[in-house]
PDB file of N, CA and C in Angstrom:
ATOM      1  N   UNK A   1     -24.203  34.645 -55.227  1.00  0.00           N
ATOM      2  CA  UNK A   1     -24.189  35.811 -54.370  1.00  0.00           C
ATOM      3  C   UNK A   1     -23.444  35.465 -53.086  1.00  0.00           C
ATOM      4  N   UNK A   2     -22.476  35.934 -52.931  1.00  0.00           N
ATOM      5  CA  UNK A   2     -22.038  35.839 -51.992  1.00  0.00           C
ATOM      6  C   UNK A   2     -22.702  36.677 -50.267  1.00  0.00           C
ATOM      7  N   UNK A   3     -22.579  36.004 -49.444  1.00  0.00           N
ATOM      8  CA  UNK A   3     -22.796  36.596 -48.034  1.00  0.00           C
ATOM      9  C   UNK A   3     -22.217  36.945 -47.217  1.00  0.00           C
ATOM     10  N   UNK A   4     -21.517  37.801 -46.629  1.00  0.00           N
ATOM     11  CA  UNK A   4     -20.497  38.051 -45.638  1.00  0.00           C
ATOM     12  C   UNK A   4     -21.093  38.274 -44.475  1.00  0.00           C
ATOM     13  N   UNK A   5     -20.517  37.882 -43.224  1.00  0.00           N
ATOM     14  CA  UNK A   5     -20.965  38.069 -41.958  1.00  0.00           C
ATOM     15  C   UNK A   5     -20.057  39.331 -41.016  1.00  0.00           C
ATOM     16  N   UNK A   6     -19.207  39.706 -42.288  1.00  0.00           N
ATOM     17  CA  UNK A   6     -17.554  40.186 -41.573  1.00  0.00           C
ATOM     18  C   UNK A   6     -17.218  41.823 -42.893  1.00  0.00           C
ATOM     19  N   UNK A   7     -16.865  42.609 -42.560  1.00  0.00           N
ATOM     20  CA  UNK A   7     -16.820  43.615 -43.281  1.00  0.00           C
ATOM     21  C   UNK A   7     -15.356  42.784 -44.217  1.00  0.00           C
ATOM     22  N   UNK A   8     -15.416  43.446 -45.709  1.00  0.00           N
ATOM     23  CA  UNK A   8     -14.898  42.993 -46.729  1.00  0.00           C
ATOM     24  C   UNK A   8     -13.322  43.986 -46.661  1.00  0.00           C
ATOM     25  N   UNK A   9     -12.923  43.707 -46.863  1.00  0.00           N
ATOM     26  CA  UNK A   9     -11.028  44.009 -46.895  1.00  0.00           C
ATOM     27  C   UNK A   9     -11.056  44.705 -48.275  1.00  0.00           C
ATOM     28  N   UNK A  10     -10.489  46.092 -48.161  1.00  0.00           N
ATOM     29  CA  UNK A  10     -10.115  46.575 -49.108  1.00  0.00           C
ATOM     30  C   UNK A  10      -8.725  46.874 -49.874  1.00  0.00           C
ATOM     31  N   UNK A  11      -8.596  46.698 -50.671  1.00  0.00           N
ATOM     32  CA  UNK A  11      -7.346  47.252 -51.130  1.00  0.00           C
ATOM     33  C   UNK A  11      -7.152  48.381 -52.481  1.00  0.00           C
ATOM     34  N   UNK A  12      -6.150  48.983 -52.565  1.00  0.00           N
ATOM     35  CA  UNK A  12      -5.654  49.621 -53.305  1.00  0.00           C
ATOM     36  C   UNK A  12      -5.340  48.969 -54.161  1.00  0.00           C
ATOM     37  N   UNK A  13      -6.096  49.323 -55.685  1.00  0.00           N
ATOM     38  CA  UNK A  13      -5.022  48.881 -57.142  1.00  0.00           C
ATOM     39  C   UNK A  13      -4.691  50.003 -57.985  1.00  0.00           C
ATOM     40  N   UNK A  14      -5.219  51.111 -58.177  1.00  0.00           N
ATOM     41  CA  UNK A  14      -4.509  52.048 -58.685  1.00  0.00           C
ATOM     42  C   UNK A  14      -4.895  53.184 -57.723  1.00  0.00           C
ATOM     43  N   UNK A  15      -4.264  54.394 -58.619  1.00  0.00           N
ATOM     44  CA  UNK A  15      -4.428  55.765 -57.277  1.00  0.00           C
ATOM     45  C   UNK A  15      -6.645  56.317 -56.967  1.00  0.00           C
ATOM     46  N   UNK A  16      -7.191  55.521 -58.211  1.00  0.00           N
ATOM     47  CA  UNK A  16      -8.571  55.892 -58.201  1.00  0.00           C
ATOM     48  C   UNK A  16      -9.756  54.659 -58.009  1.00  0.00           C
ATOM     49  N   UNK A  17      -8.643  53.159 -57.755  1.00  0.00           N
ATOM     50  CA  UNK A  17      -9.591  52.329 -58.067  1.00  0.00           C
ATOM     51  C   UNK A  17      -9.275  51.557 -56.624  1.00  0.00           C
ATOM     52  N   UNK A  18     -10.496  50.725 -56.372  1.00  0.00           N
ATOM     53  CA  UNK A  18     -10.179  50.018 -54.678  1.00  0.00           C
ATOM     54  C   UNK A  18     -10.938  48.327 -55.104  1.00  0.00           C
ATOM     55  N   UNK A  19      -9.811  47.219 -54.343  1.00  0.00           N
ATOM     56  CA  UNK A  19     -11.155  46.376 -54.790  1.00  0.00           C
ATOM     57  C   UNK A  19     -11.429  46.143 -53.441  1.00  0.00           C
ATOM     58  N   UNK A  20     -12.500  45.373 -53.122  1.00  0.00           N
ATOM     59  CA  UNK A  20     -13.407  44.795 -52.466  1.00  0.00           C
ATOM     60  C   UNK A  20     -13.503  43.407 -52.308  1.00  0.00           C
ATOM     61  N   UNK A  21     -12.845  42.963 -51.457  1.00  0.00           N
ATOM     62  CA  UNK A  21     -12.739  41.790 -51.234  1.00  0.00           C
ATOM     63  C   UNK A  21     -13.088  40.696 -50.595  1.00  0.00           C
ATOM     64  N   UNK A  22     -13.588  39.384 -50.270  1.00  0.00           N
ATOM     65  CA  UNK A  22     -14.169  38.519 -49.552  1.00  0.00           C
ATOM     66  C   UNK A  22     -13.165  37.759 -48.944  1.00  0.00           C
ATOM     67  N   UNK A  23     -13.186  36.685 -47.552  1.00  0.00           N
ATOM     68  CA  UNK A  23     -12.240  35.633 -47.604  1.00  0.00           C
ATOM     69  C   UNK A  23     -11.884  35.110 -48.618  1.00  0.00           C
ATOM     70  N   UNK A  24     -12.860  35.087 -49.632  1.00  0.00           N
ATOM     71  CA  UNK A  24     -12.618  33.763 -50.560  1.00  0.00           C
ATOM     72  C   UNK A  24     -12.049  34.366 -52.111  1.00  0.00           C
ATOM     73  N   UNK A  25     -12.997  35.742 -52.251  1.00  0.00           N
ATOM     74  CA  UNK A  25     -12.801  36.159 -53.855  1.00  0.00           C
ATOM     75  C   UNK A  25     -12.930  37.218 -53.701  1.00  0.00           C
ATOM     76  N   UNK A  26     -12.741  38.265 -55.087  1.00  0.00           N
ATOM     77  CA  UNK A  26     -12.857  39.388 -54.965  1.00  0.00           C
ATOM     78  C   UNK A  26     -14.474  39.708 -55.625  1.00  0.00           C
ATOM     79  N   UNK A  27     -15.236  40.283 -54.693  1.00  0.00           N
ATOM     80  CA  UNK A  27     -16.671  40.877 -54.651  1.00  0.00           C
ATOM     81  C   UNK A  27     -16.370  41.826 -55.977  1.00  0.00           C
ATOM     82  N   UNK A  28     -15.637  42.887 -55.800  1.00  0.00           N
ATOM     83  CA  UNK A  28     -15.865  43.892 -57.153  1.00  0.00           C
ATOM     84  C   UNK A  28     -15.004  44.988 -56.664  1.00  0.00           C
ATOM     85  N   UNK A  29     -15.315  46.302 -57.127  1.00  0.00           N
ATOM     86  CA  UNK A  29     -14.383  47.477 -57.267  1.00  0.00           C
ATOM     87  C   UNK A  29     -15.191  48.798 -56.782  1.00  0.00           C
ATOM     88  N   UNK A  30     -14.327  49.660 -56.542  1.00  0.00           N
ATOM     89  CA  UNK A  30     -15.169  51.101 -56.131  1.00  0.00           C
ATOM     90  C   UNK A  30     -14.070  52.157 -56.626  1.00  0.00           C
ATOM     91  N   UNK A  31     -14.725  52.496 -57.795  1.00  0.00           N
ATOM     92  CA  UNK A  31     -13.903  53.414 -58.664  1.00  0.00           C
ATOM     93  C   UNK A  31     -14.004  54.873 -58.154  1.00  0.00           C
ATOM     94  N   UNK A  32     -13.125  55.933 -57.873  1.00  0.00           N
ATOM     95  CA  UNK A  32     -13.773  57.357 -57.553  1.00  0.00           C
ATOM     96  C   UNK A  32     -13.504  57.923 -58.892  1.00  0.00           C
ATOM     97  N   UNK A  33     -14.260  58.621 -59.295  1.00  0.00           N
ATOM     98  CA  UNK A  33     -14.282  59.652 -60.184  1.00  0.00           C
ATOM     99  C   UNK A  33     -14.912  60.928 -59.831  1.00  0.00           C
ATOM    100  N   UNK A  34     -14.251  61.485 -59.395  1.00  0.00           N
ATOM    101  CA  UNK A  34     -14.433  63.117 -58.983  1.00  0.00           C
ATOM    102  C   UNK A  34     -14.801  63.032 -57.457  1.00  0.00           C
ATOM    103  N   UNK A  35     -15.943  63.443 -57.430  1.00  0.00           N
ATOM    104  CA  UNK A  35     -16.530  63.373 -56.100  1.00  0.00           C
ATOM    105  C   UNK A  35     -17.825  61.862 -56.018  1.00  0.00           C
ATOM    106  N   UNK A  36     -17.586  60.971 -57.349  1.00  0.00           N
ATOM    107  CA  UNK A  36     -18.538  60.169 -57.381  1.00  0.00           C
ATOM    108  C   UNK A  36     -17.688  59.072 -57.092  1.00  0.00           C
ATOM    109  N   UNK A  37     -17.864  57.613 -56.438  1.00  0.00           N
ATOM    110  CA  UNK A  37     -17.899  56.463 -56.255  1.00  0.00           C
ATOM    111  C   UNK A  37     -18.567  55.541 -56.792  1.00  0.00           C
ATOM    112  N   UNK A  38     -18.177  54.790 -57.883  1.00  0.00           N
ATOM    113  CA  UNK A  38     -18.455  53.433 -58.808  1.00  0.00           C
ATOM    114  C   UNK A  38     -18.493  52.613 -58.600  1.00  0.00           C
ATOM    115  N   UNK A  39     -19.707  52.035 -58.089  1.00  0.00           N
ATOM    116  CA  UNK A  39     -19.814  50.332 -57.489  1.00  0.00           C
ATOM    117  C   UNK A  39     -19.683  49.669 -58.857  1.00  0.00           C
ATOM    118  N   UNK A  40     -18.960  48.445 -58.997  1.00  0.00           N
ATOM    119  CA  UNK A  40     -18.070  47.676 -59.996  1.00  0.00           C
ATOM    120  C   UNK A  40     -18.620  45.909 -59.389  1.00  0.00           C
ATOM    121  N   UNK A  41     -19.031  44.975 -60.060  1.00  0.00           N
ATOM    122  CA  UNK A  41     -19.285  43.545 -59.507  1.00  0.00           C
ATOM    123  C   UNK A  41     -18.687  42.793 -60.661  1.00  0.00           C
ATOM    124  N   UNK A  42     -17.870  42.031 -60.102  1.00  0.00           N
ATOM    125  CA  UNK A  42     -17.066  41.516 -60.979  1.00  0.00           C
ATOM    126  C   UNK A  42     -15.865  41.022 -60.295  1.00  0.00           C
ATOM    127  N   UNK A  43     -15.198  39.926 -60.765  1.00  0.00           N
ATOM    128  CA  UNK A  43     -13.832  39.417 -60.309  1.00  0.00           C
ATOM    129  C   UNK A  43     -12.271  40.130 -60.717  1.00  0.00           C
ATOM    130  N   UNK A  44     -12.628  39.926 -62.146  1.00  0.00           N
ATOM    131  CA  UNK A  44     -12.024  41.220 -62.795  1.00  0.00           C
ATOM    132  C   UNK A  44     -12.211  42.392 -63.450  1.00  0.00           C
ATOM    133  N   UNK A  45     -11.276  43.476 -62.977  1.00  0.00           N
ATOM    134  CA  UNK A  45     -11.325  44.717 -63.440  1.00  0.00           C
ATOM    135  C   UNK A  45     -12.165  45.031 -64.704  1.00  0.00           C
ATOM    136  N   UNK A  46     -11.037  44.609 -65.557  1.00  0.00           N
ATOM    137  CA  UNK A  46     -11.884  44.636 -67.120  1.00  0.00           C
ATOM    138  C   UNK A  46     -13.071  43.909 -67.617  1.00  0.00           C
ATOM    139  N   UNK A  47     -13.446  42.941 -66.788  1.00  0.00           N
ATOM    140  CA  UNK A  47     -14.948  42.692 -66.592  1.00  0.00           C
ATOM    141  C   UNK A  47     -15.919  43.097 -65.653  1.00  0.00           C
ATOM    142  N   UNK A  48     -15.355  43.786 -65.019  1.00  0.00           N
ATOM    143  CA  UNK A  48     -16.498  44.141 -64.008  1.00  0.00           C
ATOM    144  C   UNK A  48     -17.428  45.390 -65.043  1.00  0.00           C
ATOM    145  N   UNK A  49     -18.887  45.011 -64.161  1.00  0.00           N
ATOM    146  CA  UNK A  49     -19.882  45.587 -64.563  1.00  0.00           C
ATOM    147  C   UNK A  49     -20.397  46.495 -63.442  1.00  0.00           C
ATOM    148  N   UNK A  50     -21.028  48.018 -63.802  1.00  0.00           N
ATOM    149  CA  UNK A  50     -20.955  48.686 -63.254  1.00  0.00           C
ATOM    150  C   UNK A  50     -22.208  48.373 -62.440  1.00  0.00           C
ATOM    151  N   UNK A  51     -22.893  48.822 -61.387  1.00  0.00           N
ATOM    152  CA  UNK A  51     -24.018  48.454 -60.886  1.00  0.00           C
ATOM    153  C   UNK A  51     -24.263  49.489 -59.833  1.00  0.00           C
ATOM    154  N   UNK A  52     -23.584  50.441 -60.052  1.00  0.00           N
ATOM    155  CA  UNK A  52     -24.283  52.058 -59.095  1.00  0.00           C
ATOM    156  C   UNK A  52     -23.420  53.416 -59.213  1.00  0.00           C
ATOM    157  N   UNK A  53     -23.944  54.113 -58.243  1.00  0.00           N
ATOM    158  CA  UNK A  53     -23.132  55.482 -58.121  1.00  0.00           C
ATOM    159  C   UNK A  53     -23.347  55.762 -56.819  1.00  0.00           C
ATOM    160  N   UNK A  54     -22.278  56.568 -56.146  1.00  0.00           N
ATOM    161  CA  UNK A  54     -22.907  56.981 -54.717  1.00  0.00           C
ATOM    162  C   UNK A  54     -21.917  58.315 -54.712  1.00  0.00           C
ATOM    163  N   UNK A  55     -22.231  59.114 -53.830  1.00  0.00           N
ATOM    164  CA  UNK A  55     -21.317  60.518 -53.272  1.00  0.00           C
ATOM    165  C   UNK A  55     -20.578  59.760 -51.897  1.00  0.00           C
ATOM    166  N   UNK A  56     -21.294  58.633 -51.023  1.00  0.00           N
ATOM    167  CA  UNK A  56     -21.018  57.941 -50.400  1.00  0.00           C
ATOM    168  C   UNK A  56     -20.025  56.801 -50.677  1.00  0.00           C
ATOM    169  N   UNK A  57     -18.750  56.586 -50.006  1.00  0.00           N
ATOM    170  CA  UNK A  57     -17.663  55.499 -49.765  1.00  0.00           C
ATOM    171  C   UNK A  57     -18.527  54.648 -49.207  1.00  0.00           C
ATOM    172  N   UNK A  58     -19.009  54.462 -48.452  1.00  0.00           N
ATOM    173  CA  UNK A  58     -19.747  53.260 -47.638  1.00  0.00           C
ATOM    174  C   UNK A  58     -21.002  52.691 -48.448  1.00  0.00           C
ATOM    175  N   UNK A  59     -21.608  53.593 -48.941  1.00  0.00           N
ATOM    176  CA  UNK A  59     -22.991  53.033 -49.806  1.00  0.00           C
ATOM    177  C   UNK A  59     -21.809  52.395 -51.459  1.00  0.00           C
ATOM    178  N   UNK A  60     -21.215  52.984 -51.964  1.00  0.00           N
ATOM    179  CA  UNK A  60     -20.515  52.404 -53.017  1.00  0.00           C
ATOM    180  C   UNK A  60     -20.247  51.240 -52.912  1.00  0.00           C
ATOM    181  N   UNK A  61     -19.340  50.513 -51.815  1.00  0.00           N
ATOM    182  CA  UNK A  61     -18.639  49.504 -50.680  1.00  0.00           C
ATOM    183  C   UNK A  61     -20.145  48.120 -50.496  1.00  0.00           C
ATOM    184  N   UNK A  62     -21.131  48.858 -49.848  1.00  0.00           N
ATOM    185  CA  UNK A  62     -22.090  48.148 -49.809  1.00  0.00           C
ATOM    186  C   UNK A  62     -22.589  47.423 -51.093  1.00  0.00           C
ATOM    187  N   UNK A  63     -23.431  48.425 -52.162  1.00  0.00           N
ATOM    188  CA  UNK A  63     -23.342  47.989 -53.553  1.00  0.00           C
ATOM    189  C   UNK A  63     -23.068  46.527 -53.678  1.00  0.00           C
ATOM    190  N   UNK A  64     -21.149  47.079 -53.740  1.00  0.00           N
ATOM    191  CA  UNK A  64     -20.548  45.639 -54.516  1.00  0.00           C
ATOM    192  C   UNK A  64     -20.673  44.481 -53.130  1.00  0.00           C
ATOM    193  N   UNK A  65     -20.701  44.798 -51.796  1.00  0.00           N
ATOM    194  CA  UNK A  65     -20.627  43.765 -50.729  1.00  0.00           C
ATOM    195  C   UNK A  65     -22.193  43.181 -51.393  1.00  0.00           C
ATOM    196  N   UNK A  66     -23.026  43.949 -51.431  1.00  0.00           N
ATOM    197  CA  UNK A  66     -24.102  42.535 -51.441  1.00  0.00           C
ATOM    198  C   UNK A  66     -24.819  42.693 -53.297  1.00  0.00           C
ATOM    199  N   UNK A  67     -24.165  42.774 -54.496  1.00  0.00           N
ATOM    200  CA  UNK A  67     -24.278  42.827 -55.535  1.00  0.00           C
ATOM    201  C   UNK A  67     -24.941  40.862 -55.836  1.00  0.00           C
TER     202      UNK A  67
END
């Protein structure tokens, strides 16, 4: 489990998907689908495992920050 003391860096990988990132690794993903947000934990995409839902960007974000 990782711990951050520092908000996580996001980036763009496709037009619906964001990852979530640490200094060190990537924490996981925050998928939108519609009006919903997909907390994703995982390094990679095609392995990441899903682990929430939110209407919220910030609660999605959180999720994978402390997954």
């Amino acid at each position: 489990m990782a711990i951050l003391t520092r908000e996580p860096t996001i980036a763009l990988v496709t037009d619906d998907v964001y990852s979530v990132l640490s200094d060190r690794e990537t924490l996981g993903f925050v998928h939108k689908v519609g009006n919903v947000y997909v907390a994703l934990s995982g390094e990679s995409l095609s392995h990441a495992v899903e682990i929430g839902q939110s209407l919220s960007w910030d609660r999605a974000v959180q999720m994978v920050r402390f997954s």
